[in-house]
Protein backbone atom coordinates (compact mmCIF):
# COMPACT_ATOMS: atom_id res chain seq x y z
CA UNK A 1 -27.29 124.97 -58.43
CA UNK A 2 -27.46 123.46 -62.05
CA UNK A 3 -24.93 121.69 -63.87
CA UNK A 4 -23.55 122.41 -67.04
CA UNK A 5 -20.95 120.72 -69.44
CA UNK A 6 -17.96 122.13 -67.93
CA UNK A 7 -18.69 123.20 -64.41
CA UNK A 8 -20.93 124.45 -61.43
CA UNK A 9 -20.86 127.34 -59.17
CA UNK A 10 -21.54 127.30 -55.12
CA UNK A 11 -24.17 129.67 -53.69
CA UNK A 12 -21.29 131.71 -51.86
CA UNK A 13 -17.67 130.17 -53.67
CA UNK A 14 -15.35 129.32 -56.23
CA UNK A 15 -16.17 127.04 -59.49
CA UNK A 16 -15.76 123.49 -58.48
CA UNK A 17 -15.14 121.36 -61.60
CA UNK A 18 -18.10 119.16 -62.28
CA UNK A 19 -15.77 116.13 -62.13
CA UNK A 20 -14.85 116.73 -58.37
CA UNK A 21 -18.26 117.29 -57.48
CA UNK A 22 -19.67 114.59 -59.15
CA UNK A 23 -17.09 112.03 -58.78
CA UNK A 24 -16.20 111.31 -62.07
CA UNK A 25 -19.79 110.38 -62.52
CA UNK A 26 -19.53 110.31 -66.56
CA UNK A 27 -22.95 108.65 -67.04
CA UNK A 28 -24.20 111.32 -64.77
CA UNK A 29 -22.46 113.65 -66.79
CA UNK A 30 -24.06 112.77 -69.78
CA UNK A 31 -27.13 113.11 -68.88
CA UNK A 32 -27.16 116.90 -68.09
CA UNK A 33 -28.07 116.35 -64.73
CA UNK A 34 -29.02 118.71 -61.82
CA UNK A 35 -27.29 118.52 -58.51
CA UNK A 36 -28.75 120.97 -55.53
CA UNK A 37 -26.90 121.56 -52.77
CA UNK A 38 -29.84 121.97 -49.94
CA UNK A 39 -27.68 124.94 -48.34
CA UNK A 40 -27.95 127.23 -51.01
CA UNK A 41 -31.12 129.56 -52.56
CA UNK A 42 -31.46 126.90 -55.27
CA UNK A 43 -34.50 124.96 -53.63
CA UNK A 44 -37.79 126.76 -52.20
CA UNK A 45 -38.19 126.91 -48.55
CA UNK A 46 -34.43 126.64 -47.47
CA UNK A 47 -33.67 128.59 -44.56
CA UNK A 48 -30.94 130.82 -44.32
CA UNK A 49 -27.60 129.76 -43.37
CA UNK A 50 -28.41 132.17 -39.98
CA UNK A 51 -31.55 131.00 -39.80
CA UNK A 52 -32.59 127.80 -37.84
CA UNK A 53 -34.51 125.08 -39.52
CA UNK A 54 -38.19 124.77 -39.51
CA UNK A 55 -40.68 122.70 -37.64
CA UNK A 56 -42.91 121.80 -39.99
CA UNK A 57 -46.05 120.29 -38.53
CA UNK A 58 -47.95 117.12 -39.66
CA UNK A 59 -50.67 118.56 -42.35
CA UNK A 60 -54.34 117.66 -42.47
CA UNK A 61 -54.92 114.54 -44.67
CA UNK A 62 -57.37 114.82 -46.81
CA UNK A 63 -60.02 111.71 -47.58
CA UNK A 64 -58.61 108.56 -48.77
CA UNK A 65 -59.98 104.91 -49.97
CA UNK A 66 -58.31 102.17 -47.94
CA UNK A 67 -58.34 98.38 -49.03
CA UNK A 68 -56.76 95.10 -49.26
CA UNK A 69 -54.92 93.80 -52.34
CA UNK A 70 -55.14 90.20 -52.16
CA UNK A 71 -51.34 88.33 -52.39
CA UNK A 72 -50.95 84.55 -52.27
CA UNK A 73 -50.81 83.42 -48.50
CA UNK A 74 -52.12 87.25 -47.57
CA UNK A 75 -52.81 90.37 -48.54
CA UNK A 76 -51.70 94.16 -48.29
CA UNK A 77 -53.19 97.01 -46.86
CA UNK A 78 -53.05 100.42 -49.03
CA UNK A 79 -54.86 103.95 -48.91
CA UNK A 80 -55.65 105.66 -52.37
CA UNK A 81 -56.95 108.66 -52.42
CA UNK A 82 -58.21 108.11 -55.93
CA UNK A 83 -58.32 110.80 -58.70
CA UNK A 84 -57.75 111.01 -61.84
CA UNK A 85 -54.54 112.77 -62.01
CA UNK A 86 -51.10 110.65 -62.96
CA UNK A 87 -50.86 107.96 -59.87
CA UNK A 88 -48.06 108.21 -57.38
CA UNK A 89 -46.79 104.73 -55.45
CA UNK A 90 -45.14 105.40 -52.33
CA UNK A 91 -43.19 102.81 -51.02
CA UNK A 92 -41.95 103.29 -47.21
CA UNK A 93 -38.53 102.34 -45.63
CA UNK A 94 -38.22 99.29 -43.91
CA UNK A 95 -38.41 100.97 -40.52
CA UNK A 96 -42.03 102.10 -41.26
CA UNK A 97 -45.50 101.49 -43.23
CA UNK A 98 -47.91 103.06 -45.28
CA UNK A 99 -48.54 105.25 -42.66
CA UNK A 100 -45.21 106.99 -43.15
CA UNK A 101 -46.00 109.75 -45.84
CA UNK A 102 -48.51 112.04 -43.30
CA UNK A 103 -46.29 115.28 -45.16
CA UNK A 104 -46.67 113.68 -48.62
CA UNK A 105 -50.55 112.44 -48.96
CA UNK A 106 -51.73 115.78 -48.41
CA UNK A 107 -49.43 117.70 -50.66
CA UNK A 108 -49.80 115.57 -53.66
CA UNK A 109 -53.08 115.02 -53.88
CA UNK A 110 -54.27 118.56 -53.83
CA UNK A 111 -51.68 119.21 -56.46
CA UNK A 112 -53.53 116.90 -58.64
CA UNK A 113 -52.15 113.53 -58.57
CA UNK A 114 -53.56 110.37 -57.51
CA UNK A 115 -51.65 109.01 -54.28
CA UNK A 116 -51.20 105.67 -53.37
CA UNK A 117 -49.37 103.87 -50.11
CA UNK A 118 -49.11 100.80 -49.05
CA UNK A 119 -47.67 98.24 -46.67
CA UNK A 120 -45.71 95.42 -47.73
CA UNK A 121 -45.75 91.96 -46.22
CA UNK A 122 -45.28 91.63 -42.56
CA UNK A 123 -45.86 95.47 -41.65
CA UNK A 124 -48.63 97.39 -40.70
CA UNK A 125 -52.50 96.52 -41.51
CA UNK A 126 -50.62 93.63 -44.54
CA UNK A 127 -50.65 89.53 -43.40
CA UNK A 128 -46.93 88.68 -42.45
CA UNK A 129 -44.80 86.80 -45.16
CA UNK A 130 -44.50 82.98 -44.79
CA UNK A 131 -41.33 82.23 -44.31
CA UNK A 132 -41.59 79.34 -46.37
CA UNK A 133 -43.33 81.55 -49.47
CA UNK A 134 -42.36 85.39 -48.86
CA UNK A 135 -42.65 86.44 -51.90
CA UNK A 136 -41.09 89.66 -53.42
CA UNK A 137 -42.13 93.43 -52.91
CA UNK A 138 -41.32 93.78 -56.87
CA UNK A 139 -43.64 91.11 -56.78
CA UNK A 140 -46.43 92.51 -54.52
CA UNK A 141 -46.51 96.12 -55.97
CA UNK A 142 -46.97 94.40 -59.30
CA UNK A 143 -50.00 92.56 -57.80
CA UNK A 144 -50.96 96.72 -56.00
CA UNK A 145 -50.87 98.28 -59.66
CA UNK A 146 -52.44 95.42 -61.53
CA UNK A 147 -55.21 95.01 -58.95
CA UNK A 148 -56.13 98.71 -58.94
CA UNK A 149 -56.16 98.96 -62.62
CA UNK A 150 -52.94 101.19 -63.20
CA UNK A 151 -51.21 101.45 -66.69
CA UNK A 152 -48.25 103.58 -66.17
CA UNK A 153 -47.50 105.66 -62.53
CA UNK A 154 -44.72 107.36 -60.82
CA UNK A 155 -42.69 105.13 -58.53
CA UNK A 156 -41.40 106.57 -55.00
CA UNK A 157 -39.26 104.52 -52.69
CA UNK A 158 -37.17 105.65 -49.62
CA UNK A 159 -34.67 103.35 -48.30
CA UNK A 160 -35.85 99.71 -48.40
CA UNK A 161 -38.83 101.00 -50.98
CA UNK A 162 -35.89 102.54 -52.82
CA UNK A 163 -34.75 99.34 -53.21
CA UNK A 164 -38.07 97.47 -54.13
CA UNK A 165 -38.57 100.33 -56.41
CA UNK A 166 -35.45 99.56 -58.29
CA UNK A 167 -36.15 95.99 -58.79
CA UNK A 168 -39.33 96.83 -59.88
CA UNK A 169 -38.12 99.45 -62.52
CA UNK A 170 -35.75 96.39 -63.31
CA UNK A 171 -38.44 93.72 -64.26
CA UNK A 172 -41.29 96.17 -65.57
CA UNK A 173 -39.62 99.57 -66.58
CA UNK A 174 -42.26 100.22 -68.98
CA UNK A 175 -45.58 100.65 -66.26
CA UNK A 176 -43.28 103.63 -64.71
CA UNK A 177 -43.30 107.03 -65.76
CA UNK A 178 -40.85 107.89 -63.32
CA UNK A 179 -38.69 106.61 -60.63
CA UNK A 180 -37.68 108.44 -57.47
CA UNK A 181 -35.23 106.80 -54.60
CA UNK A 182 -34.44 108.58 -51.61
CA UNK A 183 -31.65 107.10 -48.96
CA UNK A 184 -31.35 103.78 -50.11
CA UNK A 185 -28.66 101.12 -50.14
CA UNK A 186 -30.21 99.13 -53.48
CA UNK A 187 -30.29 95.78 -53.97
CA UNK A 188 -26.82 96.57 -56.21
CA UNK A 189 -24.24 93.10 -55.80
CA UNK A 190 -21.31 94.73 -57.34
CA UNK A 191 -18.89 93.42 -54.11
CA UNK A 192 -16.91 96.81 -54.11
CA UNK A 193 -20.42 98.13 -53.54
CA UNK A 194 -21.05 96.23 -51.00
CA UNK A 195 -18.30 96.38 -49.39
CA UNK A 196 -18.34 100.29 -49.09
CA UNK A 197 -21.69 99.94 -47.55
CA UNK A 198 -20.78 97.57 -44.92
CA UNK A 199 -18.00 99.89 -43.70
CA UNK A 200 -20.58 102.61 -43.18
CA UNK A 201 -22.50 100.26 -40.81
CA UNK A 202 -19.84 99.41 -37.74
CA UNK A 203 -20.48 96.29 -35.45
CA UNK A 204 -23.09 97.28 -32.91
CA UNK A 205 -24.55 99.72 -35.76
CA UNK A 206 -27.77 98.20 -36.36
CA UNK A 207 -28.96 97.75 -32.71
CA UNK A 208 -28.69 101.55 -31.98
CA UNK A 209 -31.79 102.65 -31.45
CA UNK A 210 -34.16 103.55 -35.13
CA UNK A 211 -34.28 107.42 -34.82
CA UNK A 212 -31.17 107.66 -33.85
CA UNK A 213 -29.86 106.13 -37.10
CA UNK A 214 -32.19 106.92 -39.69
CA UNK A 215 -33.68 110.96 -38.69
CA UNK A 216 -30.73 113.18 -39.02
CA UNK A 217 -28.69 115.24 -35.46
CA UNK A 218 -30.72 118.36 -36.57
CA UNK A 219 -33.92 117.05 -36.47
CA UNK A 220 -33.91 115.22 -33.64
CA UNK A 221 -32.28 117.95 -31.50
CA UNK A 222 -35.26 120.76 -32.37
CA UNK A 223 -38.14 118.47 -32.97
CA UNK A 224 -38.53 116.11 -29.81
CA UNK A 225 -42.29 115.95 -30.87
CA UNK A 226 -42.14 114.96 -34.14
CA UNK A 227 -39.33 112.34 -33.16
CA UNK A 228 -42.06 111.17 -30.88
CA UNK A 229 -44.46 110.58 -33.53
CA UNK A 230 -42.06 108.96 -35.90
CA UNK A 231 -40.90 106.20 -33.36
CA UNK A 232 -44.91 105.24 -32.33
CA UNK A 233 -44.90 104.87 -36.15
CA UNK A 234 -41.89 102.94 -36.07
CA UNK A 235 -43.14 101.08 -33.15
CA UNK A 236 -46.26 99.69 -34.71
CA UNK A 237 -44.94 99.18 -38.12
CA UNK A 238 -43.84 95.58 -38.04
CA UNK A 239 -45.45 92.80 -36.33
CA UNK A 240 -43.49 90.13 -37.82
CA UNK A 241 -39.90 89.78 -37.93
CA UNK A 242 -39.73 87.79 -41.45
CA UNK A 243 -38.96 90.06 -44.49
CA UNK A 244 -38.62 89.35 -48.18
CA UNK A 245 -36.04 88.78 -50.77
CA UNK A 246 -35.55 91.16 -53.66
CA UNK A 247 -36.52 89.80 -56.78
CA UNK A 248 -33.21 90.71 -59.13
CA UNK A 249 -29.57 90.38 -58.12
CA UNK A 250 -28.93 93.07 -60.72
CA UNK A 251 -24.77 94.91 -60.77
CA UNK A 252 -24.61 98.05 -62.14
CA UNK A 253 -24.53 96.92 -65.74
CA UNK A 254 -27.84 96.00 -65.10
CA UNK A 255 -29.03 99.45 -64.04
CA UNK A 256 -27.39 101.36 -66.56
CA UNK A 257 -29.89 99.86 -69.22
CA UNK A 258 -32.55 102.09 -67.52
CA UNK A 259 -34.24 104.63 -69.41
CA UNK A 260 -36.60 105.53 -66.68
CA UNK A 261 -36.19 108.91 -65.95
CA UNK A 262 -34.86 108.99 -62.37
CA UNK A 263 -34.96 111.11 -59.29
CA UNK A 264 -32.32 110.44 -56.33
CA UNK A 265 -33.15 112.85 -53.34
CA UNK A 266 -30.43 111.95 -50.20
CA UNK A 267 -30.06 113.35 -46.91
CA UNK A 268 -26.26 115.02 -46.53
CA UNK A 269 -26.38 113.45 -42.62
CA UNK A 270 -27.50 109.86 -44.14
CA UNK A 271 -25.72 107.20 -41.85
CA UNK A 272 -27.04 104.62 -44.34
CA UNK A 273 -25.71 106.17 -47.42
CA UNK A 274 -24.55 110.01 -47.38
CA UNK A 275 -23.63 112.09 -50.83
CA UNK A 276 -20.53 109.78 -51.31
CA UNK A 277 -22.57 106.82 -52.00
CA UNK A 278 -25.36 109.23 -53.87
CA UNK A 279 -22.94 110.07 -56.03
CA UNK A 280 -21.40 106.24 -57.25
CA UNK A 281 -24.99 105.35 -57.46
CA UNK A 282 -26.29 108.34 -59.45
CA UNK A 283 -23.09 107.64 -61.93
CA UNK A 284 -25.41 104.38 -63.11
CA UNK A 285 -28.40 105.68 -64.44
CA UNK A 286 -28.64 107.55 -66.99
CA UNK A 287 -31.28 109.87 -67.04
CA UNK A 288 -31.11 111.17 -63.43
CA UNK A 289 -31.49 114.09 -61.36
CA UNK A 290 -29.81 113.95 -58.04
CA UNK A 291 -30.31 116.26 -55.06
CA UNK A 292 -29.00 116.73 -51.53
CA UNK A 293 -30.73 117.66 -48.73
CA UNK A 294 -28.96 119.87 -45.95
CA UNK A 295 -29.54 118.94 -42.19
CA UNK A 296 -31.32 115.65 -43.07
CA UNK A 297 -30.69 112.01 -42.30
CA UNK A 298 -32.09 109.11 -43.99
CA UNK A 299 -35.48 110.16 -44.22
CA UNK A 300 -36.07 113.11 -45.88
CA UNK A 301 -39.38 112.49 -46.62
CA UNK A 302 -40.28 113.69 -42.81
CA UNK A 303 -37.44 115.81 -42.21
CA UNK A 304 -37.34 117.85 -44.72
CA UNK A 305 -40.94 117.74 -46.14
CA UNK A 306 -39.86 121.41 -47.41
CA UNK A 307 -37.55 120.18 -49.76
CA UNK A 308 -38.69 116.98 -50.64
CA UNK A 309 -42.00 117.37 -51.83
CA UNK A 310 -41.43 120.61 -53.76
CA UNK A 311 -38.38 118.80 -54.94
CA UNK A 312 -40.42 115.77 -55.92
CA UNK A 313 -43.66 117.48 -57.51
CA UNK A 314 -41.11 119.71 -60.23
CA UNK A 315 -39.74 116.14 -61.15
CA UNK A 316 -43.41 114.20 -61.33
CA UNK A 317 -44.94 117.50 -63.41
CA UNK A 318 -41.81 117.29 -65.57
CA UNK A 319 -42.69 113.26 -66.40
CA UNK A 320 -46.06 113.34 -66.48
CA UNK A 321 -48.00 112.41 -69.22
């Protein structure tokens, strides 16, 4: 479904005006944004309402570089599968690694671009941060791009990457050609904000077990085996408990001075952050897409590999230059 100035139609109902579906989301507004409702015929691949969803299998990757980028006190592991099509940074959720884009690395490369993952400090294959001198992911993906030689690339976070990917855009806006967040709570201060978020997140929340709150009811009910494979992911992701700060403490003032064109892609069963939160955020920038993703929890990136990436390509071929 596409948004226009005055209002939007459902695949199968009445108009809704734009300002109920948006949430008065007049930045969003402005910028003649699309929203998708993943239920519809609007996105390629979307079952039927009758039908049930897919089980999309883990492709074949194709042949990729891997390295170190040295970081003071460490250094990161990446992959690149080189190219010289517009690069592509994926940045993975907190609960995983560079090893968590097996549907993406694939997919993008053979559609030209060069794609890039790494790890940040203290997960997979990358030294653990001191906690005396963590440093900042902002900080190490600036030390990623500038070691590999990158000018200008397209930025992809989900969750925790989301929000590394937004302080990045914050301090160095003009490397990005894009910026795509999926799922993520931001590193946003505004205490309204914040306190809306911590109300999602109940006492006892965060020691529920990691598929169970980040891959959506759907998913893990018809794909056992693929919910298998995420959590050995999962499980050998970290192998230090010490994280790092962001490196802005921007409000939403600060994000609306971002020009960056900007894709938000959320999962409608998101425990972390569902449409409602999509929306307030999407309301900031202002030159955004948004799009929801039916049946899909907070990592749609896996889930829903047949929205996301087809979803994600149109938006990189549309900035890339």
């Amino acid at each position: 479904m596409r948004t226009n100035d005055t209002d939007t139609r459902t695949a199968s109902g009445p108009r809704i005006g734009r300002r109920g579906l948006l949430g008065g989301a007049t930045l969003l507004a402005a910028s003649g944004a699309t929203f998708v409702a993943g239920g519809g015929t609007a996105l390629a691949g979307d079952p039927r309402t009758d039908s049930p969803l897919p089980i999309i299998p883990i492709p074949k990757q194709v042949p990729a570089k891997e390295g170190y980028v040295p970081v003071p006190g460490g250094r990161l592991w990446y992959w690149d599968t080189g190219g010289r099509g517009a690069p592509v940074i994926f940045t993975h959720p907190g609960s995983g690694s560079a090893e968590f884009w097996p549907y993406q690395q694939p997919y993008f490369a053979k559609a030209g671009y060069r794609v890039i993952g790494w790890s940040m400090r203290s997960k997979y294959k990358s030294s653990a941060a001191d906690p005396a001198n963590p440093g900042t992911g902002a900080g190490d993906l600036h030390s990623l791009v500038n070691y590999l030689g990158i000018d200008k690339f397209h930025l992809v976070g989900v969750a925790l990457g989301g929000g590394v990917a937004l302080d990045y855009a914050l301090l160095h806006e003009e490397r990005l050609l894009s910026l795509s967040i999926s799922g993520s709570l931001l590193s946003v201060t505004n205490q309204e904000y914040v306190d809306m978020l911590r109300r999602l997140r109940p006492t006892g929340f965060s020691n529920m077990p990691a598929s169970f709150i980040e891959l959506g009811p759907t998913y893990r009910a018809i794909n056992p085996a693929g919910m298998a494979i995420w959590d050995e992911l999962h499980d050998r992701a970290s192998h230090s408990s010490v994280g790092q700060p962001y490196a802005t403490q921007p409000t939403w003032k600060d994000v609306e001075r971002l020009r960056v064109p900007t894709l938000l892609l959320w999962g409608d069963g998101d425990l972390y952050s569902p449409p409602s939160v999509q929306r307030i955020v999407a309301s900031h920038f202002r030159n955004v897409t948004t799009v929801v993703a039916n049946e899909c929890g907070h990592a749609p990136q896996w889930e829903r590999s047949d929205i996301y990436n087809p979803t994600l390509r149109k938006f990189l071929r549309r900035n890339s230059r």
